[in-house]
C-alpha atoms as a PDB file:
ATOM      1  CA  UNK A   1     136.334   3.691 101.307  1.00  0.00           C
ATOM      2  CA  UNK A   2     139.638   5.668 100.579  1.00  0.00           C
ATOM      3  CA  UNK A   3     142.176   6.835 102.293  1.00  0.00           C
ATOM      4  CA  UNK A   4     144.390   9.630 101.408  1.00  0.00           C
ATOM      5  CA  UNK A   5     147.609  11.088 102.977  1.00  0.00           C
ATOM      6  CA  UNK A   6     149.600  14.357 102.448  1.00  0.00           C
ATOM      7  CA  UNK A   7     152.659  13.829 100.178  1.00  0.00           C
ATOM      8  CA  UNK A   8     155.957  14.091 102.704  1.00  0.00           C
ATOM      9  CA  UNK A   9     156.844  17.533 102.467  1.00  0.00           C
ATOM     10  CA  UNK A  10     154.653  18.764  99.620  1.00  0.00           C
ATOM     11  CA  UNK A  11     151.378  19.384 101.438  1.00  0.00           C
ATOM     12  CA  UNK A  12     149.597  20.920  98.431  1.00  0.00           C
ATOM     13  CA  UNK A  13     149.816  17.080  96.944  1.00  0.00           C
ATOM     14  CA  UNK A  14     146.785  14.860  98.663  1.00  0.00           C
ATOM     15  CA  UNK A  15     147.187  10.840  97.590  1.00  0.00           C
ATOM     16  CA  UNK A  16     144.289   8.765  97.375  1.00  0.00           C
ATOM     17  CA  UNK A  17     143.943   5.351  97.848  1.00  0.00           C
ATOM     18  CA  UNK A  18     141.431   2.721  98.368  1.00  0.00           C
ATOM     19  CA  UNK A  19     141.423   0.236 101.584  1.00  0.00           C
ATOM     20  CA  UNK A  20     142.099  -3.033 101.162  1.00  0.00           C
ATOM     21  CA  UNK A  21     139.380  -5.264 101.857  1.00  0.00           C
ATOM     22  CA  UNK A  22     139.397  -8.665 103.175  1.00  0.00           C
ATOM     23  CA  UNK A  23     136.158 -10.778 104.554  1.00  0.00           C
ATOM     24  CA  UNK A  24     137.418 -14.115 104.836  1.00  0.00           C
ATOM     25  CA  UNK A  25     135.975 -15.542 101.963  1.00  0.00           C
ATOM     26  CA  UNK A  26     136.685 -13.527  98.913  1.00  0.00           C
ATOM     27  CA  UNK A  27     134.253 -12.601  96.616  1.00  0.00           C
ATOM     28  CA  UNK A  28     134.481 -11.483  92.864  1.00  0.00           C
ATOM     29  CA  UNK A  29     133.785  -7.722  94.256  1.00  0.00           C
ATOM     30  CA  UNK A  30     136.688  -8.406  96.802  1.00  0.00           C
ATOM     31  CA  UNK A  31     138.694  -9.605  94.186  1.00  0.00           C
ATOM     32  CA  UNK A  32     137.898  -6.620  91.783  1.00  0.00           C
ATOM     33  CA  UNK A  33     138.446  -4.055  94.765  1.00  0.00           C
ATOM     34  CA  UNK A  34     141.891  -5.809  95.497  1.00  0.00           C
ATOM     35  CA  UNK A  35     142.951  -5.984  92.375  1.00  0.00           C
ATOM     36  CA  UNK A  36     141.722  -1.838  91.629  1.00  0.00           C
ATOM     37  CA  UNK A  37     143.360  -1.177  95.059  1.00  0.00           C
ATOM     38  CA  UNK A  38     146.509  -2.876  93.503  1.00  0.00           C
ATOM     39  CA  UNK A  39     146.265  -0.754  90.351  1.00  0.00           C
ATOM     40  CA  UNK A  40     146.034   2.481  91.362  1.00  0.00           C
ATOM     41  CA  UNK A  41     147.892   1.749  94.651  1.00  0.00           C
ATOM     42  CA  UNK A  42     150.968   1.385  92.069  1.00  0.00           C
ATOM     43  CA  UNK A  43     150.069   4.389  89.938  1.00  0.00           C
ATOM     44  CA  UNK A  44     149.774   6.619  93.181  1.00  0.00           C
ATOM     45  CA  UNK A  45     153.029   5.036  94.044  1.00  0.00           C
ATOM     46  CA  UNK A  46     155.018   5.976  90.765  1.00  0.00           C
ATOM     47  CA  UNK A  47     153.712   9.503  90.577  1.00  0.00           C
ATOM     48  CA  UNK A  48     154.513   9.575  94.070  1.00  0.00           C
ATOM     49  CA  UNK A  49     158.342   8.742  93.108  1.00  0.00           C
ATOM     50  CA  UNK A  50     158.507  11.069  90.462  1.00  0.00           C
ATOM     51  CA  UNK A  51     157.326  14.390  92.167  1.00  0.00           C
ATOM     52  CA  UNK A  52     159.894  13.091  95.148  1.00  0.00           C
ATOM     53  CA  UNK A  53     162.448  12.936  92.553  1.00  0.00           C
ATOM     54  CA  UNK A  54     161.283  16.079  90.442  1.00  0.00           C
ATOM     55  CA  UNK A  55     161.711  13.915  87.201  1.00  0.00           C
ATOM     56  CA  UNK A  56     160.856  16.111  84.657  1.00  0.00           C
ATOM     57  CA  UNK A  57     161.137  13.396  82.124  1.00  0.00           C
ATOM     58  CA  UNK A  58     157.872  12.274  80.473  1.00  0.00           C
ATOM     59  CA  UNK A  59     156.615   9.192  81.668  1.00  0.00           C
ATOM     60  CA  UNK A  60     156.361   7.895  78.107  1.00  0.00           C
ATOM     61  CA  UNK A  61     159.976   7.947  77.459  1.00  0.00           C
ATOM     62  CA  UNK A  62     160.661   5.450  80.352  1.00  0.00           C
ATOM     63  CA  UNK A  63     156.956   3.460  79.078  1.00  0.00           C
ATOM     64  CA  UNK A  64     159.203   3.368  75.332  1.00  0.00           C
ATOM     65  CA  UNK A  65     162.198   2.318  76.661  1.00  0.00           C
ATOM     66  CA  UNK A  66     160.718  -0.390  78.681  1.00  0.00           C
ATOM     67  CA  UNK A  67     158.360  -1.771  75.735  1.00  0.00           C
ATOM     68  CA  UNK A  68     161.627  -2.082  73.395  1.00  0.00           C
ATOM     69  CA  UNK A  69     163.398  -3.304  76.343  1.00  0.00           C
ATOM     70  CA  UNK A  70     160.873  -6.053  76.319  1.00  0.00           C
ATOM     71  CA  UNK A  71     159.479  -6.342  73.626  1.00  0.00           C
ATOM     72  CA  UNK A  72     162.366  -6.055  71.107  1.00  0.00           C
ATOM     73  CA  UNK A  73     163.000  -3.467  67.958  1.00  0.00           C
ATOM     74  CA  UNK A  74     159.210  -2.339  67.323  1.00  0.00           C
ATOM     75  CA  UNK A  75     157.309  -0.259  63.899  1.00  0.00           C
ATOM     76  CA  UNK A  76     156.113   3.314  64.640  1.00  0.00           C
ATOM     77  CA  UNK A  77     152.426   2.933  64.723  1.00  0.00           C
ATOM     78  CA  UNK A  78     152.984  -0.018  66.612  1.00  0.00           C
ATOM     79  CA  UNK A  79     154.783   1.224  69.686  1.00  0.00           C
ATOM     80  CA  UNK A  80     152.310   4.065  69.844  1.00  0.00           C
ATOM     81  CA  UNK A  81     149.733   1.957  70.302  1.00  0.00           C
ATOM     82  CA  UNK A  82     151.110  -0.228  72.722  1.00  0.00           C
ATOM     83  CA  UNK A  83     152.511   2.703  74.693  1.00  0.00           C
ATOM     84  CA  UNK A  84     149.320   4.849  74.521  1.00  0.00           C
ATOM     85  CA  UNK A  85     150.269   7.521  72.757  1.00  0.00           C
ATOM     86  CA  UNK A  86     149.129   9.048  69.348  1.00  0.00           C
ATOM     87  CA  UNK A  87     151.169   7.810  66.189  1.00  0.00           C
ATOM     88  CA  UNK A  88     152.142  12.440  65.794  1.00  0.00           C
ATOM     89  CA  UNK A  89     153.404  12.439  69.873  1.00  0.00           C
ATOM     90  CA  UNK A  90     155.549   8.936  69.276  1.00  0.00           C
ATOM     91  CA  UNK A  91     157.398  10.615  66.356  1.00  0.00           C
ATOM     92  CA  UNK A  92     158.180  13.669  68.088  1.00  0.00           C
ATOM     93  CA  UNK A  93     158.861  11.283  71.748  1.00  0.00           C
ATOM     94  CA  UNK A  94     161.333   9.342  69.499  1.00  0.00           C
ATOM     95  CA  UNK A  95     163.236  12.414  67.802  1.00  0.00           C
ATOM     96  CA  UNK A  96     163.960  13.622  71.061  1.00  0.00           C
ATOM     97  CA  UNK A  97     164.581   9.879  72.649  1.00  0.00           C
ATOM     98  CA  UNK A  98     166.952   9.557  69.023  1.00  0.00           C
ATOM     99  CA  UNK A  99     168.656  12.919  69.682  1.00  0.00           C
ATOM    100  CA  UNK A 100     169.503  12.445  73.160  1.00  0.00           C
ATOM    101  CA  UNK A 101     171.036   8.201  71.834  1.00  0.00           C
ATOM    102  CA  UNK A 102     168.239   6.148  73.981  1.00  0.00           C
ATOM    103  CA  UNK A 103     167.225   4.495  70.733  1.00  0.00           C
ATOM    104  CA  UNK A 104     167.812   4.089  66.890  1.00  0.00           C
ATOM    105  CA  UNK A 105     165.298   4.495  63.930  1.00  0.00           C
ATOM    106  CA  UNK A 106     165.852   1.982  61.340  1.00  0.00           C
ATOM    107  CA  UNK A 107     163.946   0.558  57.954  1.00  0.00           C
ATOM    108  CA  UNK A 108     162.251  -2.510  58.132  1.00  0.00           C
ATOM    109  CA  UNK A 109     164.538  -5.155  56.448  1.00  0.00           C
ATOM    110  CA  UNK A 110     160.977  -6.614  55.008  1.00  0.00           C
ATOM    111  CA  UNK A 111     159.869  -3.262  53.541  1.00  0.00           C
ATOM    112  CA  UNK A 112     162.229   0.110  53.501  1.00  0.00           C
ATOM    113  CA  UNK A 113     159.328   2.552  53.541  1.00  0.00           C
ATOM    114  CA  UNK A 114     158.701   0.967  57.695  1.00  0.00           C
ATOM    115  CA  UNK A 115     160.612   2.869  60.188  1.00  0.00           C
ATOM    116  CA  UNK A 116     161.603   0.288  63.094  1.00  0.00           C
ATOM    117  CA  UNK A 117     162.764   1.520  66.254  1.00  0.00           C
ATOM    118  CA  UNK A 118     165.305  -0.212  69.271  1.00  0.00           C
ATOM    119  CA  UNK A 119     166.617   0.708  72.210  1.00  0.00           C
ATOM    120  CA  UNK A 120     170.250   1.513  72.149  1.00  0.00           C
ATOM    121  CA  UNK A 121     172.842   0.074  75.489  1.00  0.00           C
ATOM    122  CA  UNK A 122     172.391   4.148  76.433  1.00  0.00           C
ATOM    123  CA  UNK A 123     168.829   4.067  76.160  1.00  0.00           C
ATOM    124  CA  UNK A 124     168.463   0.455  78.566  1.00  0.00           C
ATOM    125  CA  UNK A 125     171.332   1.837  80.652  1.00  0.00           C
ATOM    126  CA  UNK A 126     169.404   5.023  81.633  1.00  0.00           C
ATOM    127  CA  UNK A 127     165.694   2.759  82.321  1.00  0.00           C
ATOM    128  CA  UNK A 128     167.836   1.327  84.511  1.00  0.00           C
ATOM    129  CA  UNK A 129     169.069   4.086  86.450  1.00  0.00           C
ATOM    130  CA  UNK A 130     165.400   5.738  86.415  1.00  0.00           C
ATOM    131  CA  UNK A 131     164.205   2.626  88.385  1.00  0.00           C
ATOM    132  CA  UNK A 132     166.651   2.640  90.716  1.00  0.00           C
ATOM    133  CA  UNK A 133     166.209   6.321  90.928  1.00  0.00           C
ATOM    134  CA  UNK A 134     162.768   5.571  91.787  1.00  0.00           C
ATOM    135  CA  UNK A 135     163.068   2.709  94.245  1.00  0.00           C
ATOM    136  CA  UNK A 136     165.544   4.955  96.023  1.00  0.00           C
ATOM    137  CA  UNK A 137     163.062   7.254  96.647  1.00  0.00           C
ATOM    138  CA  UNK A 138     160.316   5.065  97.341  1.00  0.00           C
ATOM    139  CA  UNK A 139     162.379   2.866 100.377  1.00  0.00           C
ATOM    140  CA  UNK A 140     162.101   5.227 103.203  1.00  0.00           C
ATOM    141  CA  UNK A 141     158.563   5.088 102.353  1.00  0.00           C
ATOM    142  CA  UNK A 142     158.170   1.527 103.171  1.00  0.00           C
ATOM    143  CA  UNK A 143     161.276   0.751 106.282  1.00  0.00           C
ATOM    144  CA  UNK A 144     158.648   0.123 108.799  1.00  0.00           C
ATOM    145  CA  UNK A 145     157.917  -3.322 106.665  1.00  0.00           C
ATOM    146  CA  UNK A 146     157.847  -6.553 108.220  1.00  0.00           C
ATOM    147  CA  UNK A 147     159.112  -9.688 106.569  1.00  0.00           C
ATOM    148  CA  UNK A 148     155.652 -10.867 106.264  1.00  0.00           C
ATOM    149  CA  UNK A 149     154.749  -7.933 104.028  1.00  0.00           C
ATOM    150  CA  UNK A 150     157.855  -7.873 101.912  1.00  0.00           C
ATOM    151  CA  UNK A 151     157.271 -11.470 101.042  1.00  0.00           C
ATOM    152  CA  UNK A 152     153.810 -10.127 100.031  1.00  0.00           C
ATOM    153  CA  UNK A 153     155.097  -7.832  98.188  1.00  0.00           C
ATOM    154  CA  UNK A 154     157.616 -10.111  96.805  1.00  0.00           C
ATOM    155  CA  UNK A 155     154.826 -12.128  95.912  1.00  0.00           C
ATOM    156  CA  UNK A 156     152.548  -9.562  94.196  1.00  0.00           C
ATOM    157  CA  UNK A 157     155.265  -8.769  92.006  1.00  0.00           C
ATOM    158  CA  UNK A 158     156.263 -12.322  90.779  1.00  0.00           C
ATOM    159  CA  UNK A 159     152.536 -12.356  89.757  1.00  0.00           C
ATOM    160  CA  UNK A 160     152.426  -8.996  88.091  1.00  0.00           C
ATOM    161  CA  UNK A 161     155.544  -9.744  86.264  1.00  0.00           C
ATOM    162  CA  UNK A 162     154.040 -13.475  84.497  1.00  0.00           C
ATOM    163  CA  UNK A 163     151.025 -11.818  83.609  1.00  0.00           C
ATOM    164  CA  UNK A 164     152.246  -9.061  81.714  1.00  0.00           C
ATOM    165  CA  UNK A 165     155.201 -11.096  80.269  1.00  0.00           C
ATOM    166  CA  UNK A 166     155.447 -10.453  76.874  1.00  0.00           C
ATOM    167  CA  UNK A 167     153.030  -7.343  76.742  1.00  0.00           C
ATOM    168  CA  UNK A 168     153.891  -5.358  73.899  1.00  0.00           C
ATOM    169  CA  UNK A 169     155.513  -8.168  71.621  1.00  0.00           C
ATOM    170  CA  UNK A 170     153.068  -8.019  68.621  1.00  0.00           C
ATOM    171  CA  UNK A 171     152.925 -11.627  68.298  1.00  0.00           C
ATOM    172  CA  UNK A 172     152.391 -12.219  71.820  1.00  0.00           C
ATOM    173  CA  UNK A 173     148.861 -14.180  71.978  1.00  0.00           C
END
């Protein structure tokens, strides 16, 4: 079952999301229905902060920032694959992430004909700001929280952040 609500003042924009189920006992389906209602619960909930923002960024400049954040200085093809995008749309993304200082191209100490790219202090610097750009917009959103539920969201995110830890370091098992 969904449930959808109208985007606070933007009522062309409908959000849907799943309910959360719980029967006492979970089963793998409950599991697998938490765990989608958990996914796209967060993706309704970033696209959510960007239209309440009107970011016109592209969501794959913050996804680039964050992997090099992470992940450390990465090759070309390497960071379009991890961040989903084709090897022609990174190059282009990184000019323009390059021309605007949010990262640095450099050759591969190993082999000069590799292009390597990092994240400058400008580039980490403005990731930062975007998220708390975000969470400022998402608060109001979720004042009517009790203790109970921010400790389960607390919770939710401790566990979100071990298992991806380390996504998008190539030698990461």
């Amino acid at each position: 079952m969904l449930r959808s609500f109208w985007l606070e003042g933007r009522p062309d924009i409908r959000i849907f999301i799943p309910d959360l189920y719980n029967h006492g006992m979970l089963s793998d389906v409950d599991r697998e229905r938490d765990l989608e209602a958990l996914i796209v619960g967060a993706h309704a909930l970033t696209r959510i902060a960007a239209l309440d923002t009107r970011s016109e960024t592209p969501s794959a400049q913050w996804r680039t920032l964050a992997i090099l954040r992470e992940g450390g200085p990465q090759r070309l093809g390497d960071l379009a694959r991890i961040s989903r995008v084709s090897q022609p749309g990174m190059t282009r993304l990184i000019k323009t992430m390059s021309e605007a200082g949010l990262v640095e191209r450099t050759h591969d100490p190993d082999d000069s004909r590799v292009v390597r790219v990092d994240v400058t202090d400008a580039g980490v610097d403005a990731y930062f700001a975007w998220r708390k750009e975000l969470t400022a917009a998402l608060i109001p959103r979720f004042s009517g929280l009790s203790d109970a539920d921010w400790a389960a969201i607390r919770r939710t995110a401790e566990i979100a952040a071990a298992i991806t830890d380390g996504i998008g370091d190539p030698d990461a098992p």
